[in-house]
Each structure stands twice: as C-alpha cells, then as structure tokens.
Protein backbone atom coordinates (compact mmCIF):
# COMPACT_ATOMS: atom_id res chain seq x y z
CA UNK A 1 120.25 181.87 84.71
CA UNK A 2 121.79 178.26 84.99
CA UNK A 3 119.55 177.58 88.17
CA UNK A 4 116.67 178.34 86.12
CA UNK A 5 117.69 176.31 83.45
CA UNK A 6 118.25 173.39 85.49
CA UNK A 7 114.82 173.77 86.83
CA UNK A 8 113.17 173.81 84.10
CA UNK A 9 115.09 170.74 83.19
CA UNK A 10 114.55 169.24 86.09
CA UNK A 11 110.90 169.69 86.27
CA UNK A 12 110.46 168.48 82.74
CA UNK A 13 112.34 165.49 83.31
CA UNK A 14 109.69 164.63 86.58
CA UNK A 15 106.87 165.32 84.32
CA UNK A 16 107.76 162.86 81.91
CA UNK A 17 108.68 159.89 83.43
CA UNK A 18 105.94 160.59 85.95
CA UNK A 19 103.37 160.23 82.55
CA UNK A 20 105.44 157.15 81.48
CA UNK A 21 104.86 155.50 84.93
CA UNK A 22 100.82 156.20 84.54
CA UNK A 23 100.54 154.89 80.98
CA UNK A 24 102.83 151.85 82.06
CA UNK A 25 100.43 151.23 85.03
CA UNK A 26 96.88 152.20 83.28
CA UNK A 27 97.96 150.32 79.68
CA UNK A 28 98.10 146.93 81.61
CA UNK A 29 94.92 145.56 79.97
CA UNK A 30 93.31 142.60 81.33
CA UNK A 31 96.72 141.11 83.16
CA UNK A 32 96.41 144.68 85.31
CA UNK A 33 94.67 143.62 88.53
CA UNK A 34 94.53 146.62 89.47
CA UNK A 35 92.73 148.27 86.24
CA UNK A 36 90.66 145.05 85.32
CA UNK A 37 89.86 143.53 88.30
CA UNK A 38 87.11 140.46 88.86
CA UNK A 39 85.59 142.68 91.51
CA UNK A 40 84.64 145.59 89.18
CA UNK A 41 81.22 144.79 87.30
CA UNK A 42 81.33 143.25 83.55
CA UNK A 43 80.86 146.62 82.14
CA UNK A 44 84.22 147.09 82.64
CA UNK A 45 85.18 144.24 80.00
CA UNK A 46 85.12 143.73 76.60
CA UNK A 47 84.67 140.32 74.55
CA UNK A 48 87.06 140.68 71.24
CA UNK A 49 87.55 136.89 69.27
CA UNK A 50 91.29 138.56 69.13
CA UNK A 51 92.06 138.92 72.54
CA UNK A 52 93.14 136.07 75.36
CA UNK A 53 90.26 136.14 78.48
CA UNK A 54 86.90 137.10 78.22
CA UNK A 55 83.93 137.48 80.95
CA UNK A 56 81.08 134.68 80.99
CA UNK A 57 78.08 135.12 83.30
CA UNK A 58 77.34 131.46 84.76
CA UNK A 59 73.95 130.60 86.30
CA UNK A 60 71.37 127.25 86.78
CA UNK A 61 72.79 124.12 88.65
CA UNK A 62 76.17 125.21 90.27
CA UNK A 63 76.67 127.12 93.56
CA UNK A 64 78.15 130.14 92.80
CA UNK A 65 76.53 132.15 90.51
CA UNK A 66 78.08 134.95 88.63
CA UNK A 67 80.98 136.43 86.73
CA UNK A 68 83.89 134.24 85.57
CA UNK A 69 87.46 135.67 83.77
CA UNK A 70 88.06 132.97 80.98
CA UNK A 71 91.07 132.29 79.55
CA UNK A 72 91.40 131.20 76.02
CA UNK A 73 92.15 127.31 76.22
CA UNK A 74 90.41 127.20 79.41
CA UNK A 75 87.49 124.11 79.86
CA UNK A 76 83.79 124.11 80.83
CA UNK A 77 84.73 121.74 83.26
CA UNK A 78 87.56 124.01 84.47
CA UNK A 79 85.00 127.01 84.29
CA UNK A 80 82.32 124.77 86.16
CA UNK A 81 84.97 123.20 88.99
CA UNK A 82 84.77 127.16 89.80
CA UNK A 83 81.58 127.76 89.89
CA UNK A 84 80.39 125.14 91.90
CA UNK A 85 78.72 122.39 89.49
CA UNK A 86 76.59 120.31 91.34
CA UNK A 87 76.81 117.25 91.35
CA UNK A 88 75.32 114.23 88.60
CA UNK A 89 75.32 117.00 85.97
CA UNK A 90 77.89 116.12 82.92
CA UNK A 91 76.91 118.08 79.80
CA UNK A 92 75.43 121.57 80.31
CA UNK A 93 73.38 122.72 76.71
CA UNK A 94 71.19 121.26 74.59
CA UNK A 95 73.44 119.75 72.02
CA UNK A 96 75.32 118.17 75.27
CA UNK A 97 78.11 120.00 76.12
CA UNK A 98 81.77 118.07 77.10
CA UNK A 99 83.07 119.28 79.85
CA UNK A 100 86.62 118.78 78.06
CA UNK A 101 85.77 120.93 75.41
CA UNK A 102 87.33 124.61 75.38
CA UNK A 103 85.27 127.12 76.68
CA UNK A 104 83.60 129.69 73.85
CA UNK A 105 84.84 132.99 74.98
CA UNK A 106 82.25 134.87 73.00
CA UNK A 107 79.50 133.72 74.95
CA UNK A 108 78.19 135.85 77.33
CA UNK A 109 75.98 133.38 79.29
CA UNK A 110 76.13 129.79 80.54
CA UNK A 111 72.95 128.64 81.75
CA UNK A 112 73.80 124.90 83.07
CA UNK A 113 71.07 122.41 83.07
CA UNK A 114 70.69 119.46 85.44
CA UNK A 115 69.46 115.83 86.03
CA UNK A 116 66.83 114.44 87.76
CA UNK A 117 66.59 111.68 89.93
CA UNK A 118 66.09 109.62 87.06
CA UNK A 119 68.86 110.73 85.01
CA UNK A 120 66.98 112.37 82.94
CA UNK A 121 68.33 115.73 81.24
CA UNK A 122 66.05 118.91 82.41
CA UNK A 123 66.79 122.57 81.60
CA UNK A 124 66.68 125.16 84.22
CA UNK A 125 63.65 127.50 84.17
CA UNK A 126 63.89 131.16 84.19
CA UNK A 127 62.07 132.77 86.99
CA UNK A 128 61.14 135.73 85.03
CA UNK A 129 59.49 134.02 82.24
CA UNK A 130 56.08 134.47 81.64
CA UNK A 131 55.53 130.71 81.28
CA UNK A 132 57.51 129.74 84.48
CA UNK A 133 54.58 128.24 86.67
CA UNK A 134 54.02 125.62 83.48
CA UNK A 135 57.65 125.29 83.18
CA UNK A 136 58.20 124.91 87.45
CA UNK A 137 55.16 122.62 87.28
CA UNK A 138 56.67 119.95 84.77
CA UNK A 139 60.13 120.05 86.84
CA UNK A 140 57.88 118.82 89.92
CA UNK A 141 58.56 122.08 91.83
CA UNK A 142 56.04 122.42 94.41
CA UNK A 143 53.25 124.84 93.50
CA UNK A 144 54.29 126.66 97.13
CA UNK A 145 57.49 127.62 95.98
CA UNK A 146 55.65 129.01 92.44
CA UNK A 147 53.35 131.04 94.50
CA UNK A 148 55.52 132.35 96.49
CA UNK A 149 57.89 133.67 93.28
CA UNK A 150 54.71 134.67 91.45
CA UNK A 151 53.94 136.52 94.44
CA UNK A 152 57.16 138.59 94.67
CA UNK A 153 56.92 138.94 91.35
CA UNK A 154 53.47 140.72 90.84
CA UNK A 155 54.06 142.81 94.11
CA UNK A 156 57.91 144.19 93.45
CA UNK A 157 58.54 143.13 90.11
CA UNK A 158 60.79 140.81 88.15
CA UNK A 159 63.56 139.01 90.21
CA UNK A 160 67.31 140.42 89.60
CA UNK A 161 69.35 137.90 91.19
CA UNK A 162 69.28 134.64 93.63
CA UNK A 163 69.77 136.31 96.92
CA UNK A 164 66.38 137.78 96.27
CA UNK A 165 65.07 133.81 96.09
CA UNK A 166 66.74 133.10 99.32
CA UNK A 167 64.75 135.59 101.31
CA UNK A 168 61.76 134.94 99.47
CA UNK A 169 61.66 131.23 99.64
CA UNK A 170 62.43 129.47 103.12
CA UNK A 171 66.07 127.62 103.39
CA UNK A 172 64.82 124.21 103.13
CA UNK A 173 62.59 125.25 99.65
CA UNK A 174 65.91 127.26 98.38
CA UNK A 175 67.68 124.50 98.39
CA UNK A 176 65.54 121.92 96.66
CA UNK A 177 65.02 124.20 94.00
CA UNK A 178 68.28 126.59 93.37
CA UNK A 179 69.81 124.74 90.67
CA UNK A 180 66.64 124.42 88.64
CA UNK A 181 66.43 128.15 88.27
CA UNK A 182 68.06 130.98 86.67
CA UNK A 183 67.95 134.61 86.68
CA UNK A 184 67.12 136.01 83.14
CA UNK A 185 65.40 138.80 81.45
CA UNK A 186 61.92 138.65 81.30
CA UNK A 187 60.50 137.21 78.07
C-alpha cells in the first residue's frame, strides 16, 4: 500500500513540474527565441500599441528587403542601418522622415524612397500597379526593363517578391533599378 502511494505521489509530482517547465518555456512571448523567432513568417506576430517590439515589412531603396523585429525606442535610421539603406537617401516618406526619429511600431510597411542624381526626392514605384509603365517611365527606367516586367506579369501574373525581378531582369538592369521598386499588392 505505501509503494503505491508513493507512486502515485511520485508520478504526480513529475507531471506537474513537467507542465510548469512547458508553460515557463511556451509563455516566453516575444523575448522566447525559440517560440517567436525572426525566421518564422509575420503571421506569427502580433502588433499591440501596449507591447515592446513589433514586426515592420521594409522594401524600396535598401538591400535587404523584408521582415524587421522593432523595438520600442528603436530609430528609422537604426531600422534602415539593418536593412541596407542605400546610399544619398536621408528621409524616407512623404512628409520627410528623420532618420532620428523613433520608429512607429504600428506600421506594418516601410516603403523607402530615394534620390536621383539630381537630388531630387522620387518615390519608389510598385511593380504591380496598374499604372507602373507611366510611373517607371517618369523615373527614366528604360522601357526594356518595363517590358520585360509587363511581360512576366501578363504571362504568370503579379510579382510576389524581388528574387522574382532578379531572374526576370538581367544583373546589370537589376541593379540600376532595385531600389526604385517595391513589391506591393496590386491596385
């Protein structure tokens, strides 16, 4: 009777500190790399104005496109050192954006525009637009490089990311263009 009792006891005791270990390990939140890492897809986040990080998608003129973890406090220029900013651009929306300012966590998207040779501000184009040959046009983009998107375009659809640019386009016309495009939804 007592060996039963202390297995039971026994057992018991196993069960529960084995379920306190699990909902140490899966109640980590966002500082848990291993339940909210930046490899797993956005999905797997949630933007709250209460919490301390959120998840901004960042596209247009810098080199690496994609998903960035943001900490509260953080700066676009911090965000943008990142991601690859290329160079000569120093404000990235249209009300001209300081790269010392602290980063909006509630946005979801960062489209960053660029300059031209002139200095001039431009905006990056969306590739999926329907008005992006008039847009590519006035950015001097060669009509080649248009035909060649509108031509993926009509025959497989609209484009989902830059990689698909990079096999359409040769590397020499990728990387004139890159930073004057972005991957949106069509309009």
């Amino acid at each position: 009777m007592r060996n039963k009792v202390q297995i039971i006891f026994y057992s018991v005791l196993i069960a529960v500190t084995c379920a306190l270990i699990l909902t140490a390990f899966f109640c980590g939140g966002f500082k848990n790399p291993f339940v909210f890492s930046d490899m797993y897809s956005f999905k797997k986040y949630f933007i709250n104005k209460n919490v301390d990080s959120g998840v901004i998608y960042v596209d247009g003129a810098v080199f690496y496109v994609g998903y960035y973890t943001v900490e509260i406090g953080e700066t676009y220029g911090d965000l943008l050192i990142r991601a690859g900013l290329i160079e000569g651009v120093s404000c990235f929306d249209v009300y001209g954006g300081d790269l010392d300012k602290a980063v909006d966590i509630r946005k979801k998207t960062l489209y960053i525009n660029f300059f031209d040779k002139a200095g001039n501000r431009e905006y990056v184009i969306n590739v999926n637009s329907p008005y992006f040959e008039q847009f590519a046009l006035s950015l001097g983009i060669s009509a080649d490089v248009i035909q060649k998107i509108n031509l993926y375009k009509s025959e497989y659809g609209k484009i989902q990311n830059k990689s698909i640019l990079e096999t359409v386009l040769t590397a020499d016309e990728y990387a004139e263009v890159f930073y004057m495009l972005f991957i949106g939804e069509s309009l």
